[in-house]
C-alpha atoms as a PDB file:
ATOM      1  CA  UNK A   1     -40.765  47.080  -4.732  1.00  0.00           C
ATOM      2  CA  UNK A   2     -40.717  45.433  -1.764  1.00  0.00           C
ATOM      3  CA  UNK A   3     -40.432  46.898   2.000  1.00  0.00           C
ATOM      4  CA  UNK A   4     -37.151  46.648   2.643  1.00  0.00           C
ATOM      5  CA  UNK A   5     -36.187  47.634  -0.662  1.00  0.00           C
ATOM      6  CA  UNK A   6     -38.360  51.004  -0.096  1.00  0.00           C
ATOM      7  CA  UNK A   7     -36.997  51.298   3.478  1.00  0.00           C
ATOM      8  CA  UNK A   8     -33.167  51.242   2.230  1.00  0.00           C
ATOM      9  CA  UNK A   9     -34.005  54.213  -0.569  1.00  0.00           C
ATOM     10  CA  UNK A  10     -35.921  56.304   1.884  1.00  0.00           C
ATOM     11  CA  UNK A  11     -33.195  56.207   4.248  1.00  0.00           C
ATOM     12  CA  UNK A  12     -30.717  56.887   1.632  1.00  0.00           C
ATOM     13  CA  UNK A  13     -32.757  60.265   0.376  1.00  0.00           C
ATOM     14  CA  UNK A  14     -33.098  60.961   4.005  1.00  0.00           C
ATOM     15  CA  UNK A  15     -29.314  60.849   4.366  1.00  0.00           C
ATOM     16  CA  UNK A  16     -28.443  62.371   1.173  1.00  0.00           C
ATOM     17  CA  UNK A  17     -30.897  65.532   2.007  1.00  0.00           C
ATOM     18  CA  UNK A  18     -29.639  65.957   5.522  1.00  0.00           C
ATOM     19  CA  UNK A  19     -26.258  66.385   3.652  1.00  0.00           C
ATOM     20  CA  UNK A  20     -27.413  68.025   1.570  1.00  0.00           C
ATOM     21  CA  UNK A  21     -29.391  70.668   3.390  1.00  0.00           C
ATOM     22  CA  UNK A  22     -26.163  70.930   5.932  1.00  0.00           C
ATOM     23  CA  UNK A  23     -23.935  72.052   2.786  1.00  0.00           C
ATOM     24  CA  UNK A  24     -26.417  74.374   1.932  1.00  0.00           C
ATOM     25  CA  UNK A  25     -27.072  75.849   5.268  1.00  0.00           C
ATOM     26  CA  UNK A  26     -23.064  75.947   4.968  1.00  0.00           C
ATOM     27  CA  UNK A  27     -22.972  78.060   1.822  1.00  0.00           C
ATOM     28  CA  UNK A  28     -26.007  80.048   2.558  1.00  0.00           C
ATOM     29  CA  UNK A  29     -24.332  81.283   5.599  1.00  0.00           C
ATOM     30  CA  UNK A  30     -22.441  83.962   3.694  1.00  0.00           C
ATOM     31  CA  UNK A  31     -25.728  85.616   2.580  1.00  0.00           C
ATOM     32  CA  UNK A  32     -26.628  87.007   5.632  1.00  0.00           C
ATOM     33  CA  UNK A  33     -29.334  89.608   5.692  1.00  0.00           C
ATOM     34  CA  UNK A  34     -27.422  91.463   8.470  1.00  0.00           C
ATOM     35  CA  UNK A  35     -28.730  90.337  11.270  1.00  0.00           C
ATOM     36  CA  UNK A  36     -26.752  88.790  14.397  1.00  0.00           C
ATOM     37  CA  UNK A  37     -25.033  85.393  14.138  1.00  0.00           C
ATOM     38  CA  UNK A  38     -28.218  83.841  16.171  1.00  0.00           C
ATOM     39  CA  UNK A  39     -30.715  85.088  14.127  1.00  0.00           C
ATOM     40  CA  UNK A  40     -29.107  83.939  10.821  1.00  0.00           C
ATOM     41  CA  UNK A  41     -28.989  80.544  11.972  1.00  0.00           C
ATOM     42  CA  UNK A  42     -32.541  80.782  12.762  1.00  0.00           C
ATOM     43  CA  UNK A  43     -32.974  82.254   8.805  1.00  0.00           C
ATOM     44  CA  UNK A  44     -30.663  78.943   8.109  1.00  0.00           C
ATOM     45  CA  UNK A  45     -32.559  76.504  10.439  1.00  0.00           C
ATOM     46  CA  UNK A  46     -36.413  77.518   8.873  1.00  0.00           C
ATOM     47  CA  UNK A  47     -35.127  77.504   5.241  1.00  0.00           C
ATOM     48  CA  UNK A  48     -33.816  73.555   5.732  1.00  0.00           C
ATOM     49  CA  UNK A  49     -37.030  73.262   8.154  1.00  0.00           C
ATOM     50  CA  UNK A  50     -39.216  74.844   4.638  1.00  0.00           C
ATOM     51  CA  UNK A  51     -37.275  72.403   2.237  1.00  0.00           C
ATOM     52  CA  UNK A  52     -37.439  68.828   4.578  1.00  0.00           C
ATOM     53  CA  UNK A  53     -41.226  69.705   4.763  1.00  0.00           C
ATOM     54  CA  UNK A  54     -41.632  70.327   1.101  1.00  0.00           C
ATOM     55  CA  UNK A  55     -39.223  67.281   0.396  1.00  0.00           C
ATOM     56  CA  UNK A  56     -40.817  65.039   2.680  1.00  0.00           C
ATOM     57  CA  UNK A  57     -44.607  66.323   2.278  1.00  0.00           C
ATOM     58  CA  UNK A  58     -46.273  63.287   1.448  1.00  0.00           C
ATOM     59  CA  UNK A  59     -43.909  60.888   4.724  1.00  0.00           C
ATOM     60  CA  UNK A  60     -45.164  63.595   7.693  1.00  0.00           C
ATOM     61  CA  UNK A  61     -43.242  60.534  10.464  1.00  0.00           C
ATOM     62  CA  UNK A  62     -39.867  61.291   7.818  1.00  0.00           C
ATOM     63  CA  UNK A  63     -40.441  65.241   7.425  1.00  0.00           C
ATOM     64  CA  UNK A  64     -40.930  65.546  11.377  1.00  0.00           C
ATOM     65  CA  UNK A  65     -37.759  63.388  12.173  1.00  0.00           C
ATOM     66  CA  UNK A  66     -35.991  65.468   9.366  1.00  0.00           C
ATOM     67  CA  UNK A  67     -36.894  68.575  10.915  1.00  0.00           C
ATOM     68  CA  UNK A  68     -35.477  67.537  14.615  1.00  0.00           C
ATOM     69  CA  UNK A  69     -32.302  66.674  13.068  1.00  0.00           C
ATOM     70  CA  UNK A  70     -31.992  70.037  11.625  1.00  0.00           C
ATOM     71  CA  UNK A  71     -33.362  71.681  14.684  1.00  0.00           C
ATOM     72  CA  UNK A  72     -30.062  69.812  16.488  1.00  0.00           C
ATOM     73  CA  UNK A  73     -28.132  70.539  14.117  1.00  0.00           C
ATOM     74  CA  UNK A  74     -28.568  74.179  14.535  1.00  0.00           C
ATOM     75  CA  UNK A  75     -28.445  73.903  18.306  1.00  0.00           C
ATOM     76  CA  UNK A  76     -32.282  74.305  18.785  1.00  0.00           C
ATOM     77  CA  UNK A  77     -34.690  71.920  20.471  1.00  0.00           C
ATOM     78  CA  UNK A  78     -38.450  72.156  19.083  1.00  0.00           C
ATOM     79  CA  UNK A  79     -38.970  74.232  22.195  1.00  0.00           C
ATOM     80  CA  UNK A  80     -36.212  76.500  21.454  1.00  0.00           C
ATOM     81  CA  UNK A  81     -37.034  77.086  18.244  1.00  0.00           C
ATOM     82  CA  UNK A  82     -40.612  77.898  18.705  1.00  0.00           C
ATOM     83  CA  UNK A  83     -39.228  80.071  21.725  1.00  0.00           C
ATOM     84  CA  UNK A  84     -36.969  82.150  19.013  1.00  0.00           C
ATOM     85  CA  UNK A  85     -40.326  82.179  17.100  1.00  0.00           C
ATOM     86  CA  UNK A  86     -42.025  83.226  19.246  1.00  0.00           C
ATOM     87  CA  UNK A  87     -39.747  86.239  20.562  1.00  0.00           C
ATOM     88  CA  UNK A  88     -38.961  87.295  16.760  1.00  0.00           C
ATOM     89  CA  UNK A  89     -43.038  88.064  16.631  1.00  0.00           C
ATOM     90  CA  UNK A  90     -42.574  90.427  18.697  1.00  0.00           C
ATOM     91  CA  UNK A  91     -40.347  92.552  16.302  1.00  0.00           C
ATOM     92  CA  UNK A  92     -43.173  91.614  13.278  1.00  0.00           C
ATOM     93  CA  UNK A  93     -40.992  93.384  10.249  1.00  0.00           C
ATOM     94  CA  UNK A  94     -37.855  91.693  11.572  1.00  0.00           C
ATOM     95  CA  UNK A  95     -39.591  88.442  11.488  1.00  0.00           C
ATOM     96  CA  UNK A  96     -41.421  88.764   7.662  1.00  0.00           C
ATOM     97  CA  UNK A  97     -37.911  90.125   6.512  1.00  0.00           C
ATOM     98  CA  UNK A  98     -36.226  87.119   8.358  1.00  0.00           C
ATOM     99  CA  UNK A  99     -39.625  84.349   6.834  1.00  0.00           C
ATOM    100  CA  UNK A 100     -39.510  86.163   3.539  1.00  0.00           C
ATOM    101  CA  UNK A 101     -35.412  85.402   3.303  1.00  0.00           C
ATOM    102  CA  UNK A 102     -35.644  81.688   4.453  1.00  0.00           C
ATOM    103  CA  UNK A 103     -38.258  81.077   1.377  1.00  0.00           C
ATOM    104  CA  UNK A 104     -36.492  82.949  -1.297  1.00  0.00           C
ATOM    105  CA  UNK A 105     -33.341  80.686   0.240  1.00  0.00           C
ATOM    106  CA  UNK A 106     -35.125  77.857  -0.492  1.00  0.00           C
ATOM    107  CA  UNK A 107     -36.652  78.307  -3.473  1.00  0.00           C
ATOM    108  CA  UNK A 108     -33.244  79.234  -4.938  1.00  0.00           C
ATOM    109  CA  UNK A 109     -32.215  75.887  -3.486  1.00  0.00           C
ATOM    110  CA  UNK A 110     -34.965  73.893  -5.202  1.00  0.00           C
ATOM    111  CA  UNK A 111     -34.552  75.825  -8.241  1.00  0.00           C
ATOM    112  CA  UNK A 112     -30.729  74.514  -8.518  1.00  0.00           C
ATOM    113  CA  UNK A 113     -31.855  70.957  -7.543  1.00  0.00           C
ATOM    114  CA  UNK A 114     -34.181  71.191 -10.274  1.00  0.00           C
ATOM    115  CA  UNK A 115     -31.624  72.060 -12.768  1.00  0.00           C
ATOM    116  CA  UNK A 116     -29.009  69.756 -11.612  1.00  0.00           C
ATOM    117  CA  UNK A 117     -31.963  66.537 -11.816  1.00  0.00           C
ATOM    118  CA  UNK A 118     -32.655  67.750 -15.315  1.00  0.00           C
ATOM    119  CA  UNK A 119     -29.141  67.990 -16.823  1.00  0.00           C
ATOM    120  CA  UNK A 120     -28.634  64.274 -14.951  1.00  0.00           C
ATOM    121  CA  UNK A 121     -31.502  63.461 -16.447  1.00  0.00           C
ATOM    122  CA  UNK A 122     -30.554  64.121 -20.174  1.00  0.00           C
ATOM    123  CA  UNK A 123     -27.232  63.180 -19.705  1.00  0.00           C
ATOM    124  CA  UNK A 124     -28.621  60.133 -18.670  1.00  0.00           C
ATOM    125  CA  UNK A 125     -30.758  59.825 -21.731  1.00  0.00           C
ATOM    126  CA  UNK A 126     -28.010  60.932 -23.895  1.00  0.00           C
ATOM    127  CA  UNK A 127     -25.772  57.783 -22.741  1.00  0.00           C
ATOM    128  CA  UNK A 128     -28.907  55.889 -23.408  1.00  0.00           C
ATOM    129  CA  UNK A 129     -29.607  56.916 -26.511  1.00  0.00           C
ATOM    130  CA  UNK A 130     -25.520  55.872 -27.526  1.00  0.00           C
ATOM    131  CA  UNK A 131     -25.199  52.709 -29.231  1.00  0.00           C
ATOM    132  CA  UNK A 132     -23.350  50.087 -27.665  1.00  0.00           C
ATOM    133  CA  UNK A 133     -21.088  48.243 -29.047  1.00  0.00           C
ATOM    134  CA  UNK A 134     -21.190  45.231 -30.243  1.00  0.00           C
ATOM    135  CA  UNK A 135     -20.021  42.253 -28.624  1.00  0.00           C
ATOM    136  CA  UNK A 136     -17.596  39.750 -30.341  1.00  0.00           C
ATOM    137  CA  UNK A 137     -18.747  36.549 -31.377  1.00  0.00           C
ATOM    138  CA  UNK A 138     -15.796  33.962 -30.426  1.00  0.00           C
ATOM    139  CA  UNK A 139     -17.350  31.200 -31.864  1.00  0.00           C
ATOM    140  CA  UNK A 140     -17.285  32.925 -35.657  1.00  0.00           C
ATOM    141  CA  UNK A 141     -13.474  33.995 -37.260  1.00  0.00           C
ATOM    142  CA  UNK A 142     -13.066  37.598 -37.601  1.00  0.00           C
ATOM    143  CA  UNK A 143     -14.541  38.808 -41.024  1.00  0.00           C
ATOM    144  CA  UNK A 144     -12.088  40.757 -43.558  1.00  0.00           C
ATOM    145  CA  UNK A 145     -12.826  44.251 -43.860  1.00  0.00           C
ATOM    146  CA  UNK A 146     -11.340  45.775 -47.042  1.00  0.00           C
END
């Protein structure tokens, strides 16, 4: 594969999980844990934060400029989010119930994207597996079928 090829489908994924994480954090919304508005986007902003790293674990330059996008995103800085960290640790059951939420989150989200890449995947298969017809030879007169 060569670079540039590999440079246009890593930015591609990139795009497609950004979008992908921003629906999420979109849908996940509604599943608050009952805490303020603030501190479920911080629930939203470390679940994304948890899935770019595990996404992008073996590309640490594309995880780390993943994770600022979704940091802006949510309105936080890296500052600002370690700050919010850093103030939730002072309310330590808070915190593991608000950690503890953002993984389950995400491993809900990676179990879905599993599913969905396996049922593309043998769907995929299945098409491949079809045989495809035929094509006419122009050159030879249709044969009588009786």
């Amino acid at each position: 594969m060569t670079n540039s090829t590999f440079k246009n489908k890593t930015t591609s994924a990139f795009l497609l999980i950004v979008s992908l994480l921003c629906f999420c954090g979109m849908a996940l919304s509604a599943c608050s844990g009952g805490w303020s508005k603030e501190e479920d986007n911080f629930v939203e902003t470390y679940t994304e934060v948890l899935i770019a790293r595990e996404q992008f674990a073996r590309d640490t330059a594309l995880a780390n400029t993943s994770v600022r996008t979704i940091l802006k995103q949510h309105g936080f800085t890296e500052e600002t989010f370690r700050q919010r960290f850093s103030e939730l640790s002072g309310k330590p059951e808070k915190l593991r119930q608000m950690l503890d939420s953002s993984r389950s989150r995400a491993r809900k989200i990676a179990e879905r994207e599993a599913e969905k890449e396996r049922k593309e995947a043998e769907q995929k298969q299945k098409n491949d597996s079809v045989p495809k017809p035929q094509s006419l030879d122009k050159t030879k007169p249709p044969q009588d079928i009786r």
